[in-house]
Protein backbone atom coordinates (compact mmCIF):
# COMPACT_ATOMS: atom_id res chain seq x y z
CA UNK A 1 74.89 113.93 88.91
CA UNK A 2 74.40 110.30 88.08
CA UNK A 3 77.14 107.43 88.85
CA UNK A 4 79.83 106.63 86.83
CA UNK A 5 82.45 103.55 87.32
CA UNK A 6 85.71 103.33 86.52
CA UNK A 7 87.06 99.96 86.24
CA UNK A 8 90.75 98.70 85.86
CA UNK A 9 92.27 95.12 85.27
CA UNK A 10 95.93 93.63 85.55
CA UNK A 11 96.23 91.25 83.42
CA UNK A 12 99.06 88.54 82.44
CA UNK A 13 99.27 90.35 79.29
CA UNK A 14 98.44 91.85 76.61
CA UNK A 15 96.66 89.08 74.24
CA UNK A 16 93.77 86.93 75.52
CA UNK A 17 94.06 85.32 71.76
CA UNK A 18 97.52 84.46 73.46
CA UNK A 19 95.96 83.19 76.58
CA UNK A 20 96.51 86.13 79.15
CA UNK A 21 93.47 86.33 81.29
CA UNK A 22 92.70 88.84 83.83
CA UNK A 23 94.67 88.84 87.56
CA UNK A 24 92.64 91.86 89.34
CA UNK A 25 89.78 93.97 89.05
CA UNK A 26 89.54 97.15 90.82
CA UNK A 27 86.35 99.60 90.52
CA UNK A 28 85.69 102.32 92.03
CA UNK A 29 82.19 104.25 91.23
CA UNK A 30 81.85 108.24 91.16
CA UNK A 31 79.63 110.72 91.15
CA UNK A 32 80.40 114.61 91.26
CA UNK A 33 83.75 113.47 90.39
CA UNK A 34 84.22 111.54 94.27
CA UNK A 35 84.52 108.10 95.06
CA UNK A 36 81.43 106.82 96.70
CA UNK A 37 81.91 103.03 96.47
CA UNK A 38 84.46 100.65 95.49
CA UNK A 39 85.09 97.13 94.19
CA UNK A 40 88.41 95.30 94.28
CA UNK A 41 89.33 91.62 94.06
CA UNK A 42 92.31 89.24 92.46
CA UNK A 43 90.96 86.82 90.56
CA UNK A 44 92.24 82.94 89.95
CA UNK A 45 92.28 82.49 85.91
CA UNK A 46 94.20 79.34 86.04
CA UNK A 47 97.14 80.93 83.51
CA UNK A 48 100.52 81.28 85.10
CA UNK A 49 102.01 84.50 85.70
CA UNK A 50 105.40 85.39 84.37
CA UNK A 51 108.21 87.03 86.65
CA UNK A 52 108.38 90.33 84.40
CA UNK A 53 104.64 90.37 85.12
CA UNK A 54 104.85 89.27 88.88
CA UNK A 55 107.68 92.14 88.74
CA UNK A 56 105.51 94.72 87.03
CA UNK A 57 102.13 94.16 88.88
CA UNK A 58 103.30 92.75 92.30
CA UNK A 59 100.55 90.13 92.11
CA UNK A 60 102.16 86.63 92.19
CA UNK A 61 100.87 83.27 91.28
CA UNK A 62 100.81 82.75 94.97
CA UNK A 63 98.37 85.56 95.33
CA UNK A 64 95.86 84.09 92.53
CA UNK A 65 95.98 80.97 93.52
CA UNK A 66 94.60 81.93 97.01
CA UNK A 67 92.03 83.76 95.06
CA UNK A 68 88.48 83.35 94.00
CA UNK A 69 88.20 81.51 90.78
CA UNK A 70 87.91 84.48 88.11
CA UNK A 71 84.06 83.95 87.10
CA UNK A 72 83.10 84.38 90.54
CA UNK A 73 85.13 87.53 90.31
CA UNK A 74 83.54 88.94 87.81
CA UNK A 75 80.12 88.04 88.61
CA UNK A 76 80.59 89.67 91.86
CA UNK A 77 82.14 93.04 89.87
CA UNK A 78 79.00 93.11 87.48
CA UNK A 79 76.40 92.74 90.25
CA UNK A 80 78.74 96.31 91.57
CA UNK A 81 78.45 98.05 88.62
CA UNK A 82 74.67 97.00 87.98
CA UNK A 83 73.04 99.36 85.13
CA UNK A 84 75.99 102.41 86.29
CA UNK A 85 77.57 103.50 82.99
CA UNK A 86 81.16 102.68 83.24
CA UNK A 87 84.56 103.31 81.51
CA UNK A 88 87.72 101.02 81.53
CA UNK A 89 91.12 101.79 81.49
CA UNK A 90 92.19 98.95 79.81
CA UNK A 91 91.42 99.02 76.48
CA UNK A 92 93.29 96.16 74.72
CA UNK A 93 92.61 93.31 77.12
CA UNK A 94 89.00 93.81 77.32
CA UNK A 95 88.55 94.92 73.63
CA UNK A 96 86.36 97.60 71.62
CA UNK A 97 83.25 96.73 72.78
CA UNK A 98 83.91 96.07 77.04
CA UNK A 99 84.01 93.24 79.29
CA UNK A 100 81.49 90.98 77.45
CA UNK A 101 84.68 90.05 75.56
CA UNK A 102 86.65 89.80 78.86
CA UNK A 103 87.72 85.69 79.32
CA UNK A 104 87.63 83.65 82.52
């Protein structure tokens, strides 16, 4: 049975048109239903995060601004998934058609 990945974002929000930008990725690839890989890394946007946010995700602004700058991020993430057909659980963030609408 052939790979699939599953990736997931937290986000700042709900509306890049209102500036939220990705905080995490996480990926994890299966196949047979298992996890036989994963990918995880918090990712520096350069957005603030609010407390209800910091509150609901546990990911501070502390946290992000230790991190990797967010196109590195998700650079790295593609180079994981590669050709592997993948599904997202975030739907709104990263829009109808995937990441290629996902913003730095």
């Amino acid at each position: 049975m052939p790979h699939i990945a599953v990736i997931d974002f937290e986000t700042t929000g709900m509306s890049p048109d209102m500036g939220d930008r990705a905080t995490e990725v996480a990926i994890v690839l299966l196949e047979g239903g298992l996890v036989v890989d994963r990918f995880q890394s918090l990712m520096n946007a350069g957005v603030r995060i609010s407390s209800f946010i910091e509150s609901f995700t546990g990911i501070s602004n502390a946290m992000v601004r230790a991190a990797p700058p967010a196109a590195e991020v998700m650079a790295q993430a593609s180079r994981f998934v590669g050709d592997t057909p993948w599904w997202r659980t975030t739907r709104r963030l990263t829009g109808a058609t995937g990441w290629p609408n996902w913003r730095a």
